[in-house]
C-alpha atoms as a PDB file:
ATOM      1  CA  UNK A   1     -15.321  21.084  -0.230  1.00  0.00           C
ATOM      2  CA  UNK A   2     -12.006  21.525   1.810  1.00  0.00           C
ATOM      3  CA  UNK A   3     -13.673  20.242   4.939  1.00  0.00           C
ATOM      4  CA  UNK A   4     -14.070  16.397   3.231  1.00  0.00           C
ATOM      5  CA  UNK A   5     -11.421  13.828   3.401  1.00  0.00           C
ATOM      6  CA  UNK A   6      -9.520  15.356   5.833  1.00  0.00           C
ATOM      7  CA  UNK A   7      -7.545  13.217   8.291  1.00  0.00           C
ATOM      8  CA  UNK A   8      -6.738  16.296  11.197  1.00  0.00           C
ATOM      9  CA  UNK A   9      -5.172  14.696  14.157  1.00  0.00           C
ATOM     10  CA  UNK A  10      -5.040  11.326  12.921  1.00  0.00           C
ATOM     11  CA  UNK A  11      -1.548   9.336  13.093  1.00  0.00           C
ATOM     12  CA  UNK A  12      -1.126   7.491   9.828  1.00  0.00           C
ATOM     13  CA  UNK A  13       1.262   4.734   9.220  1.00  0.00           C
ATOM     14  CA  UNK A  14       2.401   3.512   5.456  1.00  0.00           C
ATOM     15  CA  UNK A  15       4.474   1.036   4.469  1.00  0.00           C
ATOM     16  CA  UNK A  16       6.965   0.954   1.684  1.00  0.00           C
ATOM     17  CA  UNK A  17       6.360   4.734   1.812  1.00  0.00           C
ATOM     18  CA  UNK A  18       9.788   5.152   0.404  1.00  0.00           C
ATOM     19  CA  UNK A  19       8.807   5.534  -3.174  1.00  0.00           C
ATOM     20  CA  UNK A  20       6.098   5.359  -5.696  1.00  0.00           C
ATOM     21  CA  UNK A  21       2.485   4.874  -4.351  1.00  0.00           C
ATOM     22  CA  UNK A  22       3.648   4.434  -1.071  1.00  0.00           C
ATOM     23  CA  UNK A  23       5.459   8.176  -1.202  1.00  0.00           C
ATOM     24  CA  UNK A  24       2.313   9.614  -3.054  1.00  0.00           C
ATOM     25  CA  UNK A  25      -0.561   8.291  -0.180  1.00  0.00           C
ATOM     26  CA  UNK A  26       2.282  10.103   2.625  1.00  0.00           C
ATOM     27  CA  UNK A  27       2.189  13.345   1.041  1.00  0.00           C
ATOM     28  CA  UNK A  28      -1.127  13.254   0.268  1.00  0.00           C
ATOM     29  CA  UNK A  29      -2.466  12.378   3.916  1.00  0.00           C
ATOM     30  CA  UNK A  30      -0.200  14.986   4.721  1.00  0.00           C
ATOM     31  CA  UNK A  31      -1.173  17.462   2.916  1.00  0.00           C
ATOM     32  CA  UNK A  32      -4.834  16.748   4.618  1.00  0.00           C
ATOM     33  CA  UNK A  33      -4.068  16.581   7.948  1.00  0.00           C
ATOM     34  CA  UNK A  34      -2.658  13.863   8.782  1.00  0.00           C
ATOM     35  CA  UNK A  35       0.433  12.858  11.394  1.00  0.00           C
ATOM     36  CA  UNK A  36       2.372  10.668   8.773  1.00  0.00           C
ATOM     37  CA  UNK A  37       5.278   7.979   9.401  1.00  0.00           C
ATOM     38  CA  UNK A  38       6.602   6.916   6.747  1.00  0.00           C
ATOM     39  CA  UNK A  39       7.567   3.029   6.948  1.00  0.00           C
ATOM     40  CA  UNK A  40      10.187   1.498   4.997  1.00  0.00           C
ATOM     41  CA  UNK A  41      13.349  -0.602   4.558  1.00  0.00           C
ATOM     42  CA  UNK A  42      15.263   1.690   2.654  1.00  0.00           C
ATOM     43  CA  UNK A  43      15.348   4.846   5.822  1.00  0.00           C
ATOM     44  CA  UNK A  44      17.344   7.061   3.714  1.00  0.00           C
ATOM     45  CA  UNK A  45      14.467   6.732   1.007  1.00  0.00           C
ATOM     46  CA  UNK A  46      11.577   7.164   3.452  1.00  0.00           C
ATOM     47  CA  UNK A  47      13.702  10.043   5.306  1.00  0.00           C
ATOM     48  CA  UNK A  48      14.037  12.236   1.863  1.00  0.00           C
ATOM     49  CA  UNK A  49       9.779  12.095   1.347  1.00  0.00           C
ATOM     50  CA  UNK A  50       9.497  13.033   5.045  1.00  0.00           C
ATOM     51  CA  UNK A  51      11.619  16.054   4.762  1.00  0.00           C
ATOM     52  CA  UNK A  52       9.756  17.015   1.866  1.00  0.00           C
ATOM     53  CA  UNK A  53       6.556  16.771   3.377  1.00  0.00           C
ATOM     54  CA  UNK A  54       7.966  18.666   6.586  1.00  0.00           C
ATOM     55  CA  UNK A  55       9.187  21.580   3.992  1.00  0.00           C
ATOM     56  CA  UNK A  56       5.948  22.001   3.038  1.00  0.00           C
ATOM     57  CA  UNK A  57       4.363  22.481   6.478  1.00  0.00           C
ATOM     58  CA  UNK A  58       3.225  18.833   6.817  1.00  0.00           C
ATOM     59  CA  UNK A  59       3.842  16.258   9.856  1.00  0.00           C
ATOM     60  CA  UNK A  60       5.970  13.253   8.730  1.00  0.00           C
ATOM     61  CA  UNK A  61       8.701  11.447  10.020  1.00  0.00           C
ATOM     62  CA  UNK A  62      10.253   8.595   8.952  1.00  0.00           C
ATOM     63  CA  UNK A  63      11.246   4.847  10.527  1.00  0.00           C
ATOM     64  CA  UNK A  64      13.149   1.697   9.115  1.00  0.00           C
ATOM     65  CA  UNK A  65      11.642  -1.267   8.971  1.00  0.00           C
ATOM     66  CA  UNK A  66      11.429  -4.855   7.404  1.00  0.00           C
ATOM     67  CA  UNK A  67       8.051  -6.052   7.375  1.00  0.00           C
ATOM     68  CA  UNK A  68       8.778  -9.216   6.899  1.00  0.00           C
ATOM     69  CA  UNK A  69      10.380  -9.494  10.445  1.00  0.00           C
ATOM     70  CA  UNK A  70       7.456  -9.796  13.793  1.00  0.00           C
ATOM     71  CA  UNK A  71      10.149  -7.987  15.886  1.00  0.00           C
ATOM     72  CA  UNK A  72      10.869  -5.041  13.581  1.00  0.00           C
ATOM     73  CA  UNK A  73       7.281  -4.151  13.145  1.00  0.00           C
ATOM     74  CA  UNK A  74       6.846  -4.989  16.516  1.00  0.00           C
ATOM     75  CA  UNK A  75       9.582  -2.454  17.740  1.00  0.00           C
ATOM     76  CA  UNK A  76       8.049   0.048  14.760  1.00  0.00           C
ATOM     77  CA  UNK A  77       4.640   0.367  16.226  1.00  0.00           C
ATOM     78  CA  UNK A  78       5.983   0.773  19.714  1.00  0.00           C
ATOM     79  CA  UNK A  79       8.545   3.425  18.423  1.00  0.00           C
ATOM     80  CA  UNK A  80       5.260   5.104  16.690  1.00  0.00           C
ATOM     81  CA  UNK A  81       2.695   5.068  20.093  1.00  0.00           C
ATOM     82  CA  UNK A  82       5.245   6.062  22.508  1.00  0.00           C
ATOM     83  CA  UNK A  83       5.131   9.385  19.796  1.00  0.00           C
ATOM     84  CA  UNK A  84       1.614   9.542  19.094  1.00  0.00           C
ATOM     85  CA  UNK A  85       0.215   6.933  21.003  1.00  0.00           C
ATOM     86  CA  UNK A  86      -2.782   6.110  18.904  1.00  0.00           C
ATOM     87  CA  UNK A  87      -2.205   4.517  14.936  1.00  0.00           C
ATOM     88  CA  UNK A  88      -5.814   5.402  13.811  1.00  0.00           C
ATOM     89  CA  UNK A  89      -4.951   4.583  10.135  1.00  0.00           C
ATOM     90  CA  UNK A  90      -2.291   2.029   8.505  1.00  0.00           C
ATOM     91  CA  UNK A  91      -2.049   1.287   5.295  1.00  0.00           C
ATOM     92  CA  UNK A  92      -0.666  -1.795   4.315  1.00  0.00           C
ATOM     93  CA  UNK A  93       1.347  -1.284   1.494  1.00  0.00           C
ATOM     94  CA  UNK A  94       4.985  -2.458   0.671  1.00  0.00           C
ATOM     95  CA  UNK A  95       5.379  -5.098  -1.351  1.00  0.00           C
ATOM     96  CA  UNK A  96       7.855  -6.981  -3.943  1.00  0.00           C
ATOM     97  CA  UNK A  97       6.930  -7.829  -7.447  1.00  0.00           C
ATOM     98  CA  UNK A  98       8.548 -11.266  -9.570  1.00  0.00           C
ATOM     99  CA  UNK A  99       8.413 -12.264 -12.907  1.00  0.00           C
ATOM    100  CA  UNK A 100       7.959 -16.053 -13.884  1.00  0.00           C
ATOM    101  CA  UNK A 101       5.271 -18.644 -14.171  1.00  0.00           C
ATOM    102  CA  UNK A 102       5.292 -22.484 -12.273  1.00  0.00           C
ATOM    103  CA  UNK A 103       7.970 -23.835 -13.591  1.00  0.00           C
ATOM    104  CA  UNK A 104      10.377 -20.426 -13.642  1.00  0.00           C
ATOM    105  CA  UNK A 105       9.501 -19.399  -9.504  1.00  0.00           C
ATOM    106  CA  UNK A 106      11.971 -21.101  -7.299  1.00  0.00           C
ATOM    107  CA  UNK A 107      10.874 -22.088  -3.816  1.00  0.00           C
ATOM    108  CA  UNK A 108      13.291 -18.816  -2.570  1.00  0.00           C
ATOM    109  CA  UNK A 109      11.365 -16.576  -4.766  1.00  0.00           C
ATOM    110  CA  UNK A 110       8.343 -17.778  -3.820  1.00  0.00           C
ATOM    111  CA  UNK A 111       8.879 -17.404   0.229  1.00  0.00           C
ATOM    112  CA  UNK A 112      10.771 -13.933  -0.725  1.00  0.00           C
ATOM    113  CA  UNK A 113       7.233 -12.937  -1.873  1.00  0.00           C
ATOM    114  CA  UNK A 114       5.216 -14.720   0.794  1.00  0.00           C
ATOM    115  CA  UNK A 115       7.100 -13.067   3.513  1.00  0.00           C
ATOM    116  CA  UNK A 116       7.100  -9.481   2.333  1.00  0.00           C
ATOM    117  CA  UNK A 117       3.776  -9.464   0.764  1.00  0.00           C
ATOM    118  CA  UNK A 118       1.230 -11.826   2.821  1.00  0.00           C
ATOM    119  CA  UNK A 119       3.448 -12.208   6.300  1.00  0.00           C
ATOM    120  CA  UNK A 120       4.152  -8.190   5.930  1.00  0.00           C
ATOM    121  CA  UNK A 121       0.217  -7.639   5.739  1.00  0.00           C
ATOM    122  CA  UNK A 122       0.040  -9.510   8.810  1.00  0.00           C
ATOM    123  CA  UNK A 123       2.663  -8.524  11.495  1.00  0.00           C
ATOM    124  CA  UNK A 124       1.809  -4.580  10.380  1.00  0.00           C
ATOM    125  CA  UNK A 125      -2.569  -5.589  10.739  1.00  0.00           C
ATOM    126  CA  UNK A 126      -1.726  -7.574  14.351  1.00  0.00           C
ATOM    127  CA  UNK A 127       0.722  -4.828  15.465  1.00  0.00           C
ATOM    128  CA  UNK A 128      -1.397  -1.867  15.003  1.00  0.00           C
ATOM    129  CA  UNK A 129      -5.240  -3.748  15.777  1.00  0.00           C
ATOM    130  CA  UNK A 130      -4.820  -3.015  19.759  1.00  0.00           C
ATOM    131  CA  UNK A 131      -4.663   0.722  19.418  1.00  0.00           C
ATOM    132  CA  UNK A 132      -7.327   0.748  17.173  1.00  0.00           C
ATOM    133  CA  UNK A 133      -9.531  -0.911  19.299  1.00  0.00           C
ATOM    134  CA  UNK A 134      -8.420   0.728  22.003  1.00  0.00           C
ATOM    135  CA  UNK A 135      -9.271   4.317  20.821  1.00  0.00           C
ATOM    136  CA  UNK A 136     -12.836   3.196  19.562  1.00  0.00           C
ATOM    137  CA  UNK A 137     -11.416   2.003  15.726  1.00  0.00           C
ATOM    138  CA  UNK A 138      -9.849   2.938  12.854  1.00  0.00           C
ATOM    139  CA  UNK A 139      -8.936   2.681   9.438  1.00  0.00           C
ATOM    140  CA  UNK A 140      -6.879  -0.586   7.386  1.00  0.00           C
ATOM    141  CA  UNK A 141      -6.261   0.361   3.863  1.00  0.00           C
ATOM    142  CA  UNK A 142      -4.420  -2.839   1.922  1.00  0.00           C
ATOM    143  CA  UNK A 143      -2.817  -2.668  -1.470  1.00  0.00           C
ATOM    144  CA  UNK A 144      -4.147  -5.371  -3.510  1.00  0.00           C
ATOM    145  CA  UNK A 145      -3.776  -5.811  -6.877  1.00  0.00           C
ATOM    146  CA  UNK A 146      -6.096  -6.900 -10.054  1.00  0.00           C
ATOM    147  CA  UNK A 147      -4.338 -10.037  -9.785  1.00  0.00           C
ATOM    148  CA  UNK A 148      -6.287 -10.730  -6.616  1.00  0.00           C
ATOM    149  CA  UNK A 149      -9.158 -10.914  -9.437  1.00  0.00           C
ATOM    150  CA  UNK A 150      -7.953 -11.848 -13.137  1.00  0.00           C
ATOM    151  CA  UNK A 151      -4.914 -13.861 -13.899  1.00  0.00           C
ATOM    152  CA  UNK A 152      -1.908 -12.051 -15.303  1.00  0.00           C
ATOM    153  CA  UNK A 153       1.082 -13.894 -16.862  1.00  0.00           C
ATOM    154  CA  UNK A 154       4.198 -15.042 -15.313  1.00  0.00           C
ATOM    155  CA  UNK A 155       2.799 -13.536 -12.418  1.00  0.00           C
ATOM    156  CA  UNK A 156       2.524 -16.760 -10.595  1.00  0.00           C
ATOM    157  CA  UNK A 157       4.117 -15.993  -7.110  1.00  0.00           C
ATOM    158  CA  UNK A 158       2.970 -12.539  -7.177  1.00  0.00           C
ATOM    159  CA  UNK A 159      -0.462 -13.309  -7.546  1.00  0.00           C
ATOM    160  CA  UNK A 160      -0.918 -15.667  -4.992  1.00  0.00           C
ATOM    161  CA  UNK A 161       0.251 -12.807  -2.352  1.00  0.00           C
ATOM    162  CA  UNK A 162      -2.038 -10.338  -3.862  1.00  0.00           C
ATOM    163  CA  UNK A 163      -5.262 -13.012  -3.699  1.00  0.00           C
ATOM    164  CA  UNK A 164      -4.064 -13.426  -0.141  1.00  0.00           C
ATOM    165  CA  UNK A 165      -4.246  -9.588   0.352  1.00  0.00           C
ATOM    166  CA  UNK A 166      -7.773  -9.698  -1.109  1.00  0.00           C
ATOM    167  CA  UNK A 167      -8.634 -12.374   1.668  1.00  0.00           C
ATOM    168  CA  UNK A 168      -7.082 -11.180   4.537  1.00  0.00           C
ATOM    169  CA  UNK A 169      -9.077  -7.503   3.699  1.00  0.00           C
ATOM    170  CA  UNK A 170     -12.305  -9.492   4.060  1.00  0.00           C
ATOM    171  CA  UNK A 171     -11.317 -11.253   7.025  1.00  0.00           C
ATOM    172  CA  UNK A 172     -10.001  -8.518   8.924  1.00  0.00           C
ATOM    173  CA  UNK A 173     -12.862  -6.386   8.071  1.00  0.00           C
ATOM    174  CA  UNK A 174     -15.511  -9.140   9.452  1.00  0.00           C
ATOM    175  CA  UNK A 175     -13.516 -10.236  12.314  1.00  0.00           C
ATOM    176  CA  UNK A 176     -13.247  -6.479  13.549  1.00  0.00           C
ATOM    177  CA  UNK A 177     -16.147  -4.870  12.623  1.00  0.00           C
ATOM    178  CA  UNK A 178     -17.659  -4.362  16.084  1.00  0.00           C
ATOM    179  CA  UNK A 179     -14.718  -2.964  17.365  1.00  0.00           C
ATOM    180  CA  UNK A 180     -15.872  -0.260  14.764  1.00  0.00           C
ATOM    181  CA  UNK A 181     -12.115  -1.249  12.125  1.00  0.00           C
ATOM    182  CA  UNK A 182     -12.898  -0.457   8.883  1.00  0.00           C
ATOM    183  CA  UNK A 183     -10.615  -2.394   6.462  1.00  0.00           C
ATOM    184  CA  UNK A 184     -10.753  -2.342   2.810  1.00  0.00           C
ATOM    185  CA  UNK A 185      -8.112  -2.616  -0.274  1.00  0.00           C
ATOM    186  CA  UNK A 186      -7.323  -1.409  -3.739  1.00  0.00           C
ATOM    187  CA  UNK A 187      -6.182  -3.154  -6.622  1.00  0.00           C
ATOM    188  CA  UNK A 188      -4.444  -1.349  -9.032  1.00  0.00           C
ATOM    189  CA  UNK A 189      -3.530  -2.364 -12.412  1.00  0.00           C
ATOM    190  CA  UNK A 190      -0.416  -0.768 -14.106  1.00  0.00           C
ATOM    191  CA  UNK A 191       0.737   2.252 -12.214  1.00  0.00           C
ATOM    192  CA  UNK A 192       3.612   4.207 -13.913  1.00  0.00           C
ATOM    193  CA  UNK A 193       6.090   4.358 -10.544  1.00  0.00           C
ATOM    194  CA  UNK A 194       9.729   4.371 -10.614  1.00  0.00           C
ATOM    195  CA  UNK A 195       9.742   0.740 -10.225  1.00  0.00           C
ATOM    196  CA  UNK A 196       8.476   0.005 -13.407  1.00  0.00           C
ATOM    197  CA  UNK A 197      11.128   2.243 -15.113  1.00  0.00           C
ATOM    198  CA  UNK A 198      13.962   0.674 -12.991  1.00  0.00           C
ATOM    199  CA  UNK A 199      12.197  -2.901 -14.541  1.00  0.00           C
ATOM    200  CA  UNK A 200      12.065  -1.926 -18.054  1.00  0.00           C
ATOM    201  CA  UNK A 201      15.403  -0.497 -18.302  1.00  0.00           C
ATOM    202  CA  UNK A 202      16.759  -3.670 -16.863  1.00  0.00           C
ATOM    203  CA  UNK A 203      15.053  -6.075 -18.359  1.00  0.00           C
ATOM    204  CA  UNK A 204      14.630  -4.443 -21.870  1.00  0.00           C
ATOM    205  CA  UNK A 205      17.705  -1.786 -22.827  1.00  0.00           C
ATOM    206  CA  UNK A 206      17.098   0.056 -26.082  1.00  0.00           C
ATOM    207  CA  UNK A 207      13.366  -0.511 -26.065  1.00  0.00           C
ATOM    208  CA  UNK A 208      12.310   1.419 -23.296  1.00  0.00           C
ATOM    209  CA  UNK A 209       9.774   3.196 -25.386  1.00  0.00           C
ATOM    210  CA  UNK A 210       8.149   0.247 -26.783  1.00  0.00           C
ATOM    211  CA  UNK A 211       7.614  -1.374 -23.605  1.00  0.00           C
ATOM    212  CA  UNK A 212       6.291   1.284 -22.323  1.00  0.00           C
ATOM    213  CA  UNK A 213       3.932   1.966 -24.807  1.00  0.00           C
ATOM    214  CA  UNK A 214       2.906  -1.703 -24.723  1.00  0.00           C
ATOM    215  CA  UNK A 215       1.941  -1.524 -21.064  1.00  0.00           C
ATOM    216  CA  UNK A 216       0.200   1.506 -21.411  1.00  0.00           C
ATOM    217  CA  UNK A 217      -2.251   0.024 -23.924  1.00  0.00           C
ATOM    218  CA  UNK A 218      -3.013  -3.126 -21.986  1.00  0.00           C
ATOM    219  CA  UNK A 219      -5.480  -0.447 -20.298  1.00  0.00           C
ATOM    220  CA  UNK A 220      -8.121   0.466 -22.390  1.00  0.00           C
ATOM    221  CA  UNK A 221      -7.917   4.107 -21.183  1.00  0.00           C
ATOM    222  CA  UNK A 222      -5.079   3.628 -23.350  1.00  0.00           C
ATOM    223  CA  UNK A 223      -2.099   4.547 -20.027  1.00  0.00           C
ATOM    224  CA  UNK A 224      -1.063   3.842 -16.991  1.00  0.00           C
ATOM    225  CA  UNK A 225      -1.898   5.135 -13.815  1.00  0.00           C
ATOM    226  CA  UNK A 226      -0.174   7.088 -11.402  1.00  0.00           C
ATOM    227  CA  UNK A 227       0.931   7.074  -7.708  1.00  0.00           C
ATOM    228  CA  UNK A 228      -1.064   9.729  -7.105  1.00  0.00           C
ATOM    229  CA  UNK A 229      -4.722   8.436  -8.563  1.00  0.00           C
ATOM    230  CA  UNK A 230      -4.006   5.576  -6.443  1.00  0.00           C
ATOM    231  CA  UNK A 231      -3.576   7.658  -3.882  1.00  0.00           C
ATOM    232  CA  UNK A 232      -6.607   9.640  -4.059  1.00  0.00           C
ATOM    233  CA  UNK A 233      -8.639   6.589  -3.584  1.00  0.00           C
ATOM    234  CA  UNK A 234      -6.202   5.467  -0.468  1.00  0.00           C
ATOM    235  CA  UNK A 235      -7.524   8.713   1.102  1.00  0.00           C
ATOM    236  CA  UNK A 236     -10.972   8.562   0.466  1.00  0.00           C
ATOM    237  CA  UNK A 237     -11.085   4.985   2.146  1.00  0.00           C
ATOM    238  CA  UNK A 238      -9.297   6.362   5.339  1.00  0.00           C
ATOM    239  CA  UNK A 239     -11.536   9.343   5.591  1.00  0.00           C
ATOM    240  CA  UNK A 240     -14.426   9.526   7.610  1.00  0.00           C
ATOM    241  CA  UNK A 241     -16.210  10.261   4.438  1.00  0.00           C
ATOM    242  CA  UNK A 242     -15.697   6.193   4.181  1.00  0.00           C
ATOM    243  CA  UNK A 243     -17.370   5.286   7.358  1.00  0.00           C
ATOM    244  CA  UNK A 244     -20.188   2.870   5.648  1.00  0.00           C
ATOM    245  CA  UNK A 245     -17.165   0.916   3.308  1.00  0.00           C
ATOM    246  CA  UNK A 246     -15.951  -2.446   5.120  1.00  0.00           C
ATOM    247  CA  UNK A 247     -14.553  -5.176   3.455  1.00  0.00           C
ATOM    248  CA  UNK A 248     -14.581  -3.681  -0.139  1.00  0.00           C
ATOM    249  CA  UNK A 249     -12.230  -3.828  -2.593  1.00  0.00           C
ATOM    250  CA  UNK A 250     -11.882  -1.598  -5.520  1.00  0.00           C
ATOM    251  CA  UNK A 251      -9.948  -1.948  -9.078  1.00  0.00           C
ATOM    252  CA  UNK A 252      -8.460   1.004  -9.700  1.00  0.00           C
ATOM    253  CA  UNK A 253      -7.189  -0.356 -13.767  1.00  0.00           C
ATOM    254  CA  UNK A 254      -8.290   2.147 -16.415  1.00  0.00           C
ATOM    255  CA  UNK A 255     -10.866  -0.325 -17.046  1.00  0.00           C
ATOM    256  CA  UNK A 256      -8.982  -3.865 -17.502  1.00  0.00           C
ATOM    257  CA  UNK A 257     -11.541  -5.826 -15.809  1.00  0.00           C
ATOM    258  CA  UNK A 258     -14.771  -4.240 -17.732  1.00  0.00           C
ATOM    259  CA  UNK A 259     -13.014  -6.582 -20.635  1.00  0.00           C
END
């Protein structure tokens, strides 16, 4: 069973790698072979999972970047083939989150999400699509969200990025499927990351506990998930194991959307 999923002497790239999901598909891919760098905005944050992944005998380094910004990823990618050369997996998945409905979402919100989010998904997608097809393919793993499917509330701007995610999956995978790139995406619902307990202390002092509890049981496997479940299904989807999956897109939400 060792021999499945593995990823030897492929060069991964993930965004927003820094922390929470992002951190957990690095070390994983790491830990099965994979060449990782580690993407982020915050270096120092994406520098600390590298060295922890290079401590444990895997291949990581890390490299700053705003995804939001066609010359950053730009320079990125360039930075990352004049290394390795070939990207033969990217994974698509830093991100912001806001709170607020219609009427609460400012314009600058609004483009704050658009440009990190949707424009993010594509510089990263356009960047990296010439050494896939270059090298004979690859694999395009995009973090969606079960907002690209249900409606949440006061998730307004949010879940128009994540729909757009959804999209831009299916189109990619279509538009590229002779050139043999695979690209799919996973929608989580409530992951327990860091974020969320940065959010809840915030946003709800004193009641940490409660709110916590409260988003656990809007699961009906009664929790949240973690970085690492998520991750699990990141790797299966950039394994070879995954070579007949194109286009898909799969909820990973302790069962929200069987509701």
């Amino acid at each position: 069973m060792d021999t499945l999923f593995r990823l030897d002497g492929k060069t991964a790239v993930v965004t927003g790698a820094g922390s929470g999901i992002g951190e957990a598909i690095s070390e994983l891919y790491a830990a099965r072979g994979a060449r990782v760098v580690l993407v982020d905005l915050d270096h120092a944050a994406a520098s600390a999972v590298a060295q922890r992944i290079t401590a444990k005998g895997g291949d990581a380094w890390a490299l700053a970047c705003d995804v939001s910004q066609e010359a950053s990823v730009q320079a990125m990618v360039q930075t990352v083939r004049q290394r390795h050369d070939h990207i033969a997996i990217l994974v698509n998945n830093a991100g912001v989150a806001h709170v607020g409905n219609a009427l609460t979402t400012t314009a600058a919100d609004f483009e704050r999400l658009f440009r990190v989010t949707v424009l993010g998904v594509h510089h990263c997608t356009q960047a990296v699509l010439p050494s896939m097809i270059e090298h004979g393919g690859g694999a395009i793993v995009n973090l969606a969200s079960i907002a690209s499917f249900i409606a949440l509330k006061d998730r307004w701007a949010y879940s128009m990025t994540k729909g757009a995610v959804l999209a831009m999956t299916r189109a990619t995978a279509l538009d590229f499927v002779d050139q043999k790139v695979r690209c799919n995406c996973v929608a989580p619902a409530r992951i327990h990351t860091p974020f969320v307990d940065g959010f809840v202390a915030k946003n709800y002092p004193g009641r940490e506990d409660e709110i916590k509890a409260s988003l656990a049981k809007y699961q009906p496997v009664g929790r949240m998930g973690t970085p690492q479940e998520v991750a699990q299904l990141c790797l299966y989807l950039a394994s070879d194991e995954a070579s007949f999956v194109t286009g898909a897109a799969y909820p990973i939400d302790g069962g929200v959307m069987m509701q």
